[in-house]
Protein backbone atom coordinates (compact mmCIF):
# COMPACT_ATOMS: atom_id res chain seq x y z
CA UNK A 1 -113.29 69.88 -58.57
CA UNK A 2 -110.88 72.93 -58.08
CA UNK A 3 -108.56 70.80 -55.72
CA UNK A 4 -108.11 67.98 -58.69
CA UNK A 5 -107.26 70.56 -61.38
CA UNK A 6 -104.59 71.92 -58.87
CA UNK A 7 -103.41 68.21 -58.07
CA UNK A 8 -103.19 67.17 -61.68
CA UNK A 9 -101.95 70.92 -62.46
CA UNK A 10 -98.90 70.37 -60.16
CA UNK A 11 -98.32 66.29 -61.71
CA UNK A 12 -97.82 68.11 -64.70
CA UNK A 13 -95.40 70.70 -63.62
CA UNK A 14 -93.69 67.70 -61.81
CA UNK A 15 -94.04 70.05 -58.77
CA UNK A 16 -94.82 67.12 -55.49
CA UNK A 17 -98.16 67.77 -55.27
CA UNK A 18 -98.73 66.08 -52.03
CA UNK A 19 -96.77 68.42 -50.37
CA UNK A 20 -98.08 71.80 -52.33
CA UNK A 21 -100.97 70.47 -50.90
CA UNK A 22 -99.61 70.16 -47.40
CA UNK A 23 -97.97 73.13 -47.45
CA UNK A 24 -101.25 75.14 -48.53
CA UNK A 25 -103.37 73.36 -45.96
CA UNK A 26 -101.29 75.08 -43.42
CA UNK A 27 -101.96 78.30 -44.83
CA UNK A 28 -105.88 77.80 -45.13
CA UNK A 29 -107.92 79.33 -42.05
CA UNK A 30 -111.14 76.98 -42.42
CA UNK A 31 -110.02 73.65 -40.42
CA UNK A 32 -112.64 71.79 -43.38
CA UNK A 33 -110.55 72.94 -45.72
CA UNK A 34 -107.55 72.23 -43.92
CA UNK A 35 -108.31 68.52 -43.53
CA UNK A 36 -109.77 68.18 -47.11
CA UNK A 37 -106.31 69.28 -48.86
CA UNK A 38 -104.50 66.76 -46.33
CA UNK A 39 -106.33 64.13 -47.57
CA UNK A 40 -106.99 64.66 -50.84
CA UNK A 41 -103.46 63.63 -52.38
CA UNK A 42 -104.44 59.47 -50.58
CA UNK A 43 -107.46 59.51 -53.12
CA UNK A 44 -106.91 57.02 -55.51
CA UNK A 45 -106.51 58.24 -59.26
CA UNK A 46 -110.32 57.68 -59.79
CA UNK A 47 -111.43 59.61 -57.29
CA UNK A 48 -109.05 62.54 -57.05
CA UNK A 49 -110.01 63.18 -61.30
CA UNK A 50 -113.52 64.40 -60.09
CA UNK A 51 -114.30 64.04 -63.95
CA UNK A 52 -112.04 65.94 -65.22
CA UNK A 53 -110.78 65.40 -68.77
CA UNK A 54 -107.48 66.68 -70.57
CA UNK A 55 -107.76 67.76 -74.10
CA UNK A 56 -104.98 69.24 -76.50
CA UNK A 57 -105.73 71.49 -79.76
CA UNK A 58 -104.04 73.84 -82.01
CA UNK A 59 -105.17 76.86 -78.99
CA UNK A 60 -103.02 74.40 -76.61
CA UNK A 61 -104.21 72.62 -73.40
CA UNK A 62 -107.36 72.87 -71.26
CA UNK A 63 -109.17 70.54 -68.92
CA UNK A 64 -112.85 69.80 -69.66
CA UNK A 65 -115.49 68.42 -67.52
CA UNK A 66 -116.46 65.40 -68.54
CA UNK A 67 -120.69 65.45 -67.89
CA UNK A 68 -121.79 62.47 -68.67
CA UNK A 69 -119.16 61.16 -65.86
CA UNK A 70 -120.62 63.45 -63.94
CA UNK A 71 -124.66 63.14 -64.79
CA UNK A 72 -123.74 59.21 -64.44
CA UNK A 73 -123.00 60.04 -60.38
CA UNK A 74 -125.84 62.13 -60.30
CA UNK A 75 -127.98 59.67 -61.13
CA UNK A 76 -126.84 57.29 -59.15
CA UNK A 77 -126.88 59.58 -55.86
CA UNK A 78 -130.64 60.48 -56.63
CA UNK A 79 -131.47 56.60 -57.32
CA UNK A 80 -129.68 55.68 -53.86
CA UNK A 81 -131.28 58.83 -52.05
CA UNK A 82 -135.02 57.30 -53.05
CA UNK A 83 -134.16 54.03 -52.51
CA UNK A 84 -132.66 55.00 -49.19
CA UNK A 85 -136.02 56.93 -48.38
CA UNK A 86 -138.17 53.62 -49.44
CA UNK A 87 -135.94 51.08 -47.14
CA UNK A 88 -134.85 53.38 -44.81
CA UNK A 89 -131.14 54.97 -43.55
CA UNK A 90 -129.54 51.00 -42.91
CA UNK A 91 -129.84 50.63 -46.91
C-alpha cells in the first residue's frame, strides 16, 4: 500500500515515477524489496491503486483507503482459500 501512495505521490508531482522507483530499488538492502519496487511501476493502474482513494476538502488533499475495495478482496481470498482446501491445491 505504501509503494502505491509513493507511485501516485510522484504522478502527481510529475516526478517519472518509474525511475524514482528504480533509482530507490538500488538503494534498498533487502533483494525482496529490491525486486518489488522494479516491478511495481509494470502493474497496471488497477493493481498498482491497492485501494487507494483521493479525496479533496477545504483542509486540502489526502488519500483514503477505500475498505470496502479492500474487505471485497478479503473475501474473496478467504472464499478461494476454503474452496482451495475442499478441491484441493489444482483449484
Amino acid at each position: 500500500m505504501r509503494m502505491s501512495i509513493l507511485f501516485r505521490s510522484a504522478q502527481k508531482l510529475g516526478l517519472d515515477a518509474t525511475q524514482l522507483f528504480a533509482d530507490a530499488a538500488d538503494l534498498a538492502s533487502n533483494p525482496m524489496v529490491q525486486t518489488a519496487m522494479r516491478k511495481f511501476p509494470a502493474r497496471t493502474p488497477a493493481e498498482r491503486d491497492f485501494y487507494i482513494g483521493e479525496k479533496t476538502t477545504d483542509q486540502g488533499f489526502r488519500y483514503e483507503q477505500q475498505l470496502w475495495k479492500f474487505e471485497k478482496m478479503f473475501r474473496r481470498k478467504v472464499w478461494l482459500s476454503k474452496l482451495r482446501k475442499f478441491l484441493g491445491r489444482g483449484c
